[in-house]
N, C-alpha and C. Protein backbone atom coordinates (compact mmCIF):
# COMPACT_ATOMS: atom_id res chain seq x y z
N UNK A 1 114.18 28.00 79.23
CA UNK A 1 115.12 27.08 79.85
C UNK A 1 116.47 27.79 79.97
N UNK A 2 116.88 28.00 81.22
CA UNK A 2 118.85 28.45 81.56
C UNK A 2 119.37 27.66 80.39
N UNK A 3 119.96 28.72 79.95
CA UNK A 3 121.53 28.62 79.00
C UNK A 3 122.43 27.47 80.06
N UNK A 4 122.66 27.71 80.98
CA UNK A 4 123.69 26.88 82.10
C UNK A 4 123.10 25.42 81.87
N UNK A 5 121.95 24.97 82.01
CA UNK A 5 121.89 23.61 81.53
C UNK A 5 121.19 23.22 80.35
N UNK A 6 120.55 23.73 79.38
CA UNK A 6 120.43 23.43 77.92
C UNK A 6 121.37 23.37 77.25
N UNK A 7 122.66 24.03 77.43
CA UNK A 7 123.65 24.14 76.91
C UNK A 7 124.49 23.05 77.22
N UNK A 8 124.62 22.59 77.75
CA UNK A 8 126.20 21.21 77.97
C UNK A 8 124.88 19.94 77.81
N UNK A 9 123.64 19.86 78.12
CA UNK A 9 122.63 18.62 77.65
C UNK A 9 122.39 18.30 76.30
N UNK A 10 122.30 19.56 76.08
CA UNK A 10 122.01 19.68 74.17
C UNK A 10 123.61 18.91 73.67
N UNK A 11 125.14 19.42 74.08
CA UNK A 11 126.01 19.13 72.98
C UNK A 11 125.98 17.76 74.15
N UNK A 12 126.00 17.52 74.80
CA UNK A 12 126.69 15.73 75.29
C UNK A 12 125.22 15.45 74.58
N UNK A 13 124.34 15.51 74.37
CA UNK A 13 123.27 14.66 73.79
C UNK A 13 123.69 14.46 72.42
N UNK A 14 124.24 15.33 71.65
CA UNK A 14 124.83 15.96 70.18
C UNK A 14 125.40 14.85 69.93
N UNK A 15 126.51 15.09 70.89
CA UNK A 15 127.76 14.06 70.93
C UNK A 15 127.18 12.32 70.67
N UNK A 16 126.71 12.47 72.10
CA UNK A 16 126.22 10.57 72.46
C UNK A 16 125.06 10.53 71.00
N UNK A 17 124.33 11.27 70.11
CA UNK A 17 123.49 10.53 69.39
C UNK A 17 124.62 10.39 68.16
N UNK A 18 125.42 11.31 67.99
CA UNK A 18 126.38 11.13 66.87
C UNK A 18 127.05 9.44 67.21
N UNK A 19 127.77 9.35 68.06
CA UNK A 19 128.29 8.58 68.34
C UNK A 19 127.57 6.80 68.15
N UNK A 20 126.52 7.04 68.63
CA UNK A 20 125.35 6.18 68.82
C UNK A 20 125.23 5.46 67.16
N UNK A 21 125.16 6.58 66.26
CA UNK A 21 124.84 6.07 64.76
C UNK A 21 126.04 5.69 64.19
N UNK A 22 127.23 6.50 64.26
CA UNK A 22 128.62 5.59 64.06
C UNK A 22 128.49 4.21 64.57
N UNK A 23 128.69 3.69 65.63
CA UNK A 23 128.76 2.79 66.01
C UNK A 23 127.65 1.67 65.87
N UNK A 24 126.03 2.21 65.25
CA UNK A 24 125.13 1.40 64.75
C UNK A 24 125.81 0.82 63.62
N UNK A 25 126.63 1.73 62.67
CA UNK A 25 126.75 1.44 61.28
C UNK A 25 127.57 0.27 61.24
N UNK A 26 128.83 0.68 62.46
CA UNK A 26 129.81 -0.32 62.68
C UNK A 26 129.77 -1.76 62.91
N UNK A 27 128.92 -1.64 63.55
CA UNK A 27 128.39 -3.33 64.07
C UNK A 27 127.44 -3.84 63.12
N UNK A 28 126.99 -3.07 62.35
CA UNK A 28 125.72 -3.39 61.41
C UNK A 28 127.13 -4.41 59.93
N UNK A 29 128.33 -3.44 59.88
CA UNK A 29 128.62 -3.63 58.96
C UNK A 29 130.00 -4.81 59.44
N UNK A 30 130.06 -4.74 60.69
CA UNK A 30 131.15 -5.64 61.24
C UNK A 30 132.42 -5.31 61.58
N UNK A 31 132.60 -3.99 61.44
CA UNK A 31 134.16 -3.28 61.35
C UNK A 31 134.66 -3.54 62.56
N UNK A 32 136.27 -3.51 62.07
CA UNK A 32 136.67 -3.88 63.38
C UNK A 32 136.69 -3.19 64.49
N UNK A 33 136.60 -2.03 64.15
CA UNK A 33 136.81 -0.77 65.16
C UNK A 33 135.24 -0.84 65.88
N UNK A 34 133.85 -1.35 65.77
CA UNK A 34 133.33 -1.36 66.21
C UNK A 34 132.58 -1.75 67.72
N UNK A 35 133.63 -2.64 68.16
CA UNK A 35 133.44 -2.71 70.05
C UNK A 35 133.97 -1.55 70.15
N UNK A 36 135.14 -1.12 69.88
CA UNK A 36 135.67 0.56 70.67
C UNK A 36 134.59 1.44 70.69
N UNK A 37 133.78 1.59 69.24
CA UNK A 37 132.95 2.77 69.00
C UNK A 37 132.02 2.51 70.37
N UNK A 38 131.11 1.06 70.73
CA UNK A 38 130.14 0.74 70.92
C UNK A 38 130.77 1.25 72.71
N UNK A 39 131.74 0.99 73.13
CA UNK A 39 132.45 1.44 74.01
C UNK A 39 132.52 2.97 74.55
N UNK A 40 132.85 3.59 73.16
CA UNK A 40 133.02 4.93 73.45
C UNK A 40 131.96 5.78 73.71
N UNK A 41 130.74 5.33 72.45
CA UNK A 41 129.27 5.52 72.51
C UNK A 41 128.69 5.65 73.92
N UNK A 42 128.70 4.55 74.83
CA UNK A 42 128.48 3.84 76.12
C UNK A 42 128.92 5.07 77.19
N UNK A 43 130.28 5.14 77.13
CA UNK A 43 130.88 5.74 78.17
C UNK A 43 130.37 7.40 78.07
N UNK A 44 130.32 8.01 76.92
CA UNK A 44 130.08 9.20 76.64
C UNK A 44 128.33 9.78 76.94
N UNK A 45 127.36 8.52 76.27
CA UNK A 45 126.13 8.87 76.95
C UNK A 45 126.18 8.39 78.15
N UNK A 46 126.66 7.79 79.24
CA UNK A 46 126.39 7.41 80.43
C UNK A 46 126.64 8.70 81.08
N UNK A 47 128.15 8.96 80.68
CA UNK A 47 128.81 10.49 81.30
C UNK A 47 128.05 11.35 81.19
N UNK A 48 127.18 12.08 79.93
CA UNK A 48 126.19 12.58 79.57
C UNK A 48 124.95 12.62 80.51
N UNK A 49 124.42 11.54 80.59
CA UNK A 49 123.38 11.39 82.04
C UNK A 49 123.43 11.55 83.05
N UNK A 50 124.74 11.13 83.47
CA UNK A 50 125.08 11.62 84.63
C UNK A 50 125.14 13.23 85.22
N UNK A 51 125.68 13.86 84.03
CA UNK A 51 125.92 15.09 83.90
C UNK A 51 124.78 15.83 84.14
N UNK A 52 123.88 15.63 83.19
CA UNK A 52 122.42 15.90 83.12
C UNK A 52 121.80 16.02 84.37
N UNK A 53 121.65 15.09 85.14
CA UNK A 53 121.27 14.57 86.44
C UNK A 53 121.75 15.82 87.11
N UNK A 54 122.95 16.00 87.34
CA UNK A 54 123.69 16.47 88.63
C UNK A 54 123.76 18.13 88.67
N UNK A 55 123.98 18.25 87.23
CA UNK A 55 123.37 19.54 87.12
C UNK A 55 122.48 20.17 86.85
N UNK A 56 121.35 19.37 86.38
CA UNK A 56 119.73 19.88 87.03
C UNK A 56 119.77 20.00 88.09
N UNK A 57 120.22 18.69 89.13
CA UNK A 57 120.21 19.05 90.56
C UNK A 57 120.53 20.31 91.42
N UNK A 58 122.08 20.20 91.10
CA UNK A 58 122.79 21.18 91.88
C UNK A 58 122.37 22.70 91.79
N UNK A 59 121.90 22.42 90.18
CA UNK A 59 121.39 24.07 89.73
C UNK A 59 119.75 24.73 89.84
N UNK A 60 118.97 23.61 90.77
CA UNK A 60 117.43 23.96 91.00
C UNK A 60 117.02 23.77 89.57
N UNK A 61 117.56 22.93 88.46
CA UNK A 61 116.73 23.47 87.51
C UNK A 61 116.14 22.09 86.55
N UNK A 62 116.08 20.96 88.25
CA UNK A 62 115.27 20.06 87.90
C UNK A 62 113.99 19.60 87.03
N UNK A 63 113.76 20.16 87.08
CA UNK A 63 111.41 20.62 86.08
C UNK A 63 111.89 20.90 84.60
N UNK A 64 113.11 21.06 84.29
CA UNK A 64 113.52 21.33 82.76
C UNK A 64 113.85 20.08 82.24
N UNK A 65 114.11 19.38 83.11
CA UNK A 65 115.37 17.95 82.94
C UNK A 65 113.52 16.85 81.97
N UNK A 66 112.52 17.01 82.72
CA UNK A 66 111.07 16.11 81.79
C UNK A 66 110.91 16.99 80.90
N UNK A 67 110.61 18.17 80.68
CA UNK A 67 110.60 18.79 78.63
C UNK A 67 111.46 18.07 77.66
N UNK A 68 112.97 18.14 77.54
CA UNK A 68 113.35 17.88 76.23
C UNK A 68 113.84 16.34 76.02
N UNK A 69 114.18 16.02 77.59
CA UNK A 69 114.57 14.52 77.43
C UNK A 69 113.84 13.16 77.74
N UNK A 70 112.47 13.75 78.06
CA UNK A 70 111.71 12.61 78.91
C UNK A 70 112.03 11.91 79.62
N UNK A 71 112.72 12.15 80.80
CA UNK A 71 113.14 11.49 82.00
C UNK A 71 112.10 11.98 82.68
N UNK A 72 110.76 12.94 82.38
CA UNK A 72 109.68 13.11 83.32
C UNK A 72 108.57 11.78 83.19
N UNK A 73 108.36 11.12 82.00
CA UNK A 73 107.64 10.07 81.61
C UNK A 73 108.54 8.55 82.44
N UNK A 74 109.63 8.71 81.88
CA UNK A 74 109.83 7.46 82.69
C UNK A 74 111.03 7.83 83.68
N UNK A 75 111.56 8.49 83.76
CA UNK A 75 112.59 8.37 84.84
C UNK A 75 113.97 8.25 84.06
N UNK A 76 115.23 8.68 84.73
CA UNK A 76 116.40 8.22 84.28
C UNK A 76 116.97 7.15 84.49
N UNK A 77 115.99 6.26 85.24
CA UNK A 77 115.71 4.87 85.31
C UNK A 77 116.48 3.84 83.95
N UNK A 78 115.46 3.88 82.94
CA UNK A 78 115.79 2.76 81.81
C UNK A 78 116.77 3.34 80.85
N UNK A 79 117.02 4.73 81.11
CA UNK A 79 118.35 5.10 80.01
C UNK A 79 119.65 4.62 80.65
N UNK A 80 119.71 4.87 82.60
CA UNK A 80 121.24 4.34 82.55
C UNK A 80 121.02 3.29 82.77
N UNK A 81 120.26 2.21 83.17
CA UNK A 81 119.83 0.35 83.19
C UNK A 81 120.17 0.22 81.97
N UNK A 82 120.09 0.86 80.61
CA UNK A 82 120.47 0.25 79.34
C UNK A 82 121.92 0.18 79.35
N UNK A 83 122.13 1.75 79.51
CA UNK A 83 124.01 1.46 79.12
C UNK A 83 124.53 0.78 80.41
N UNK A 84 123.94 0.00 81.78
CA UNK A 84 124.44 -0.41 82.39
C UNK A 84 124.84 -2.31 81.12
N UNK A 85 123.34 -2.20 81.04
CA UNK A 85 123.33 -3.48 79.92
C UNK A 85 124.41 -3.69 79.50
N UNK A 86 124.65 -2.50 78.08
CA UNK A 86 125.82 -2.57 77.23
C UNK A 86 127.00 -2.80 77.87
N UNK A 87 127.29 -2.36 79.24
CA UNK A 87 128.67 -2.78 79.60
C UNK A 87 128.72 -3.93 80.28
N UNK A 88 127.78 -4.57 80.64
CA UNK A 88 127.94 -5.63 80.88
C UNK A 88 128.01 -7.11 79.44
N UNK A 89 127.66 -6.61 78.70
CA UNK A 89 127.65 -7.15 77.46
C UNK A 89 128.80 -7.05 77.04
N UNK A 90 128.82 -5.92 77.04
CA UNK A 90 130.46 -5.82 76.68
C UNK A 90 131.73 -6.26 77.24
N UNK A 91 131.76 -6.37 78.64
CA UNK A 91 132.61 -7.11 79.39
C UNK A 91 132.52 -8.85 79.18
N UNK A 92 130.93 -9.40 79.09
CA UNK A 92 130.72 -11.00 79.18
C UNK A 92 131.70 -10.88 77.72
N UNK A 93 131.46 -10.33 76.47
CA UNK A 93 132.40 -10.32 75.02
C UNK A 93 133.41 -10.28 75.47
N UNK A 94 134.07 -9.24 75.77
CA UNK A 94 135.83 -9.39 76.27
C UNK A 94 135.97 -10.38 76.75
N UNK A 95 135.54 -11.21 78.19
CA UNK A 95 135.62 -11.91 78.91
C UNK A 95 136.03 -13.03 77.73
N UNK A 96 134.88 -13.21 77.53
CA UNK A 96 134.87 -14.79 76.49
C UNK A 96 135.98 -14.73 75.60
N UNK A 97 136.45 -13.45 74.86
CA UNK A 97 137.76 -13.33 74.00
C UNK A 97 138.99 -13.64 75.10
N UNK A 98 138.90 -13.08 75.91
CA UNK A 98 140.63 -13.53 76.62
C UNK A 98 140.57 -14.86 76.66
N UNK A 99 139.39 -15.49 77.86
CA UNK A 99 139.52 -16.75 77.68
C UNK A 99 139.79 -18.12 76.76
N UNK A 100 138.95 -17.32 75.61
CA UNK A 100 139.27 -18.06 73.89
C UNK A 100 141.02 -18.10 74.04
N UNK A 101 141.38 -16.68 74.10
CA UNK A 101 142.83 -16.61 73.57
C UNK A 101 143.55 -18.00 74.29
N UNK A 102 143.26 -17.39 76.14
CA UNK A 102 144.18 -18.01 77.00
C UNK A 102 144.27 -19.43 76.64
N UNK A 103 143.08 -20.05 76.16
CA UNK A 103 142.75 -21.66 76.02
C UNK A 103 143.54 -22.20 74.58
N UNK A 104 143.75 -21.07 73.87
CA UNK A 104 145.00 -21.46 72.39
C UNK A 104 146.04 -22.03 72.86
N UNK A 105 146.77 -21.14 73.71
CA UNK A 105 148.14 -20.80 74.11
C UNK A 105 148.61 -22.17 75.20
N UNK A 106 147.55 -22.80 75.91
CA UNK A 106 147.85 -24.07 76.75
C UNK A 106 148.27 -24.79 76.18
N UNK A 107 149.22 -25.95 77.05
CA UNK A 107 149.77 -27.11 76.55
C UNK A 107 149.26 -28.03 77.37
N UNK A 108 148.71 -29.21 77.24
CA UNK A 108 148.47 -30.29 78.33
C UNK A 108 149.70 -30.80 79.12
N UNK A 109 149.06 -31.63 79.40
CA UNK A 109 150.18 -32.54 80.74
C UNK A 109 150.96 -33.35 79.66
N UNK A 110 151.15 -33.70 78.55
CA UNK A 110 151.93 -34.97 77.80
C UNK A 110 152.81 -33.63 77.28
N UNK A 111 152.13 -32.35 76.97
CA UNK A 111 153.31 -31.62 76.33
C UNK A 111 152.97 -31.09 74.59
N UNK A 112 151.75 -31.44 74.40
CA UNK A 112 151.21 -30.83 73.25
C UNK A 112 150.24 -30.02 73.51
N UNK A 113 149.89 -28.89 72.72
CA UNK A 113 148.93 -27.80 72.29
C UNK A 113 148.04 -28.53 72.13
N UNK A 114 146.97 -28.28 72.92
CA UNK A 114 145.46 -28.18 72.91
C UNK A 114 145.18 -28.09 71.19
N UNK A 115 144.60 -28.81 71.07
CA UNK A 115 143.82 -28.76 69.49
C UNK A 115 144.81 -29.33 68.20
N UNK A 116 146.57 -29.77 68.99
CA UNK A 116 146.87 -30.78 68.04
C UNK A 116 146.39 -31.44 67.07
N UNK A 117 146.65 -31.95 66.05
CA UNK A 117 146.42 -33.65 66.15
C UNK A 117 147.44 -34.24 66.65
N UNK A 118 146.83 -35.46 66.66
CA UNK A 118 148.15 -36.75 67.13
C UNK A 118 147.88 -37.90 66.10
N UNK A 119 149.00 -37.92 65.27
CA UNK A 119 148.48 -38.97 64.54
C UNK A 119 150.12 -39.11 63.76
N UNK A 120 150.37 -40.13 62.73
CA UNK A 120 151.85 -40.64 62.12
C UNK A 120 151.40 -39.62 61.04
N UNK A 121 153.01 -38.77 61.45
CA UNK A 121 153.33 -37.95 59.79
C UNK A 121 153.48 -38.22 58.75
């Protein structure tokens, strides 16, 4: 297999599986830093695949790309459909957090905060 593409597949693969188990641990254990990781994880193997892809392509050295990563069995199909997943998961989460926030911060039409009570002090 060319040095030119074993070489940058192997460390972004390095990278995205390192990353991958940080960010298992994170969410496993609840930390807060763990949407970023799950984020960073995401963006780095997607970039990674992409990479993969384009420079098998560009470099004829497509027929290497099914040996080490099995994109010959199924395709690069269900690896980027997954991290397409995760970011969409990840956005519906954000989503639902702003909105949470934005819905604190309202006041109704009489002039009190949402989730008052109203009752004699």
């Amino acid at each position: 297999m060319p040095l030119q593409f074993a070489y940058p597949a192997a460390i972004g693969d390095l990278v995205a599986a390192v990353l991958a188990f940080v960010a298992i641990f994170a969410v496993r254990e609840i930390a807060r830093a763990a949407p970023f990781l799950v984020w960073l994880f995401n963006i780095v193997g997607m970039a990674t695949s992409f990479s993969r892809i384009t420079l098998a392509t560009s470099t004829g050295r497509r027929p290497f790309m099914a040996r080490p990563t099995g994109y010959g069995v199924l395709g690069a199909g269900p690896l980027l459909v997954s991290h397409y997943v995760v970011f969409v998961v990840m956005l519906a989460g954000r989503r639902a957090q702003i909105t949470k926030r934005s819905q604190r911060g309202r006041i109704d039409a009489v002039g009190q905060a949402r989730g008052s009570a109203t009752g004699a002090a």
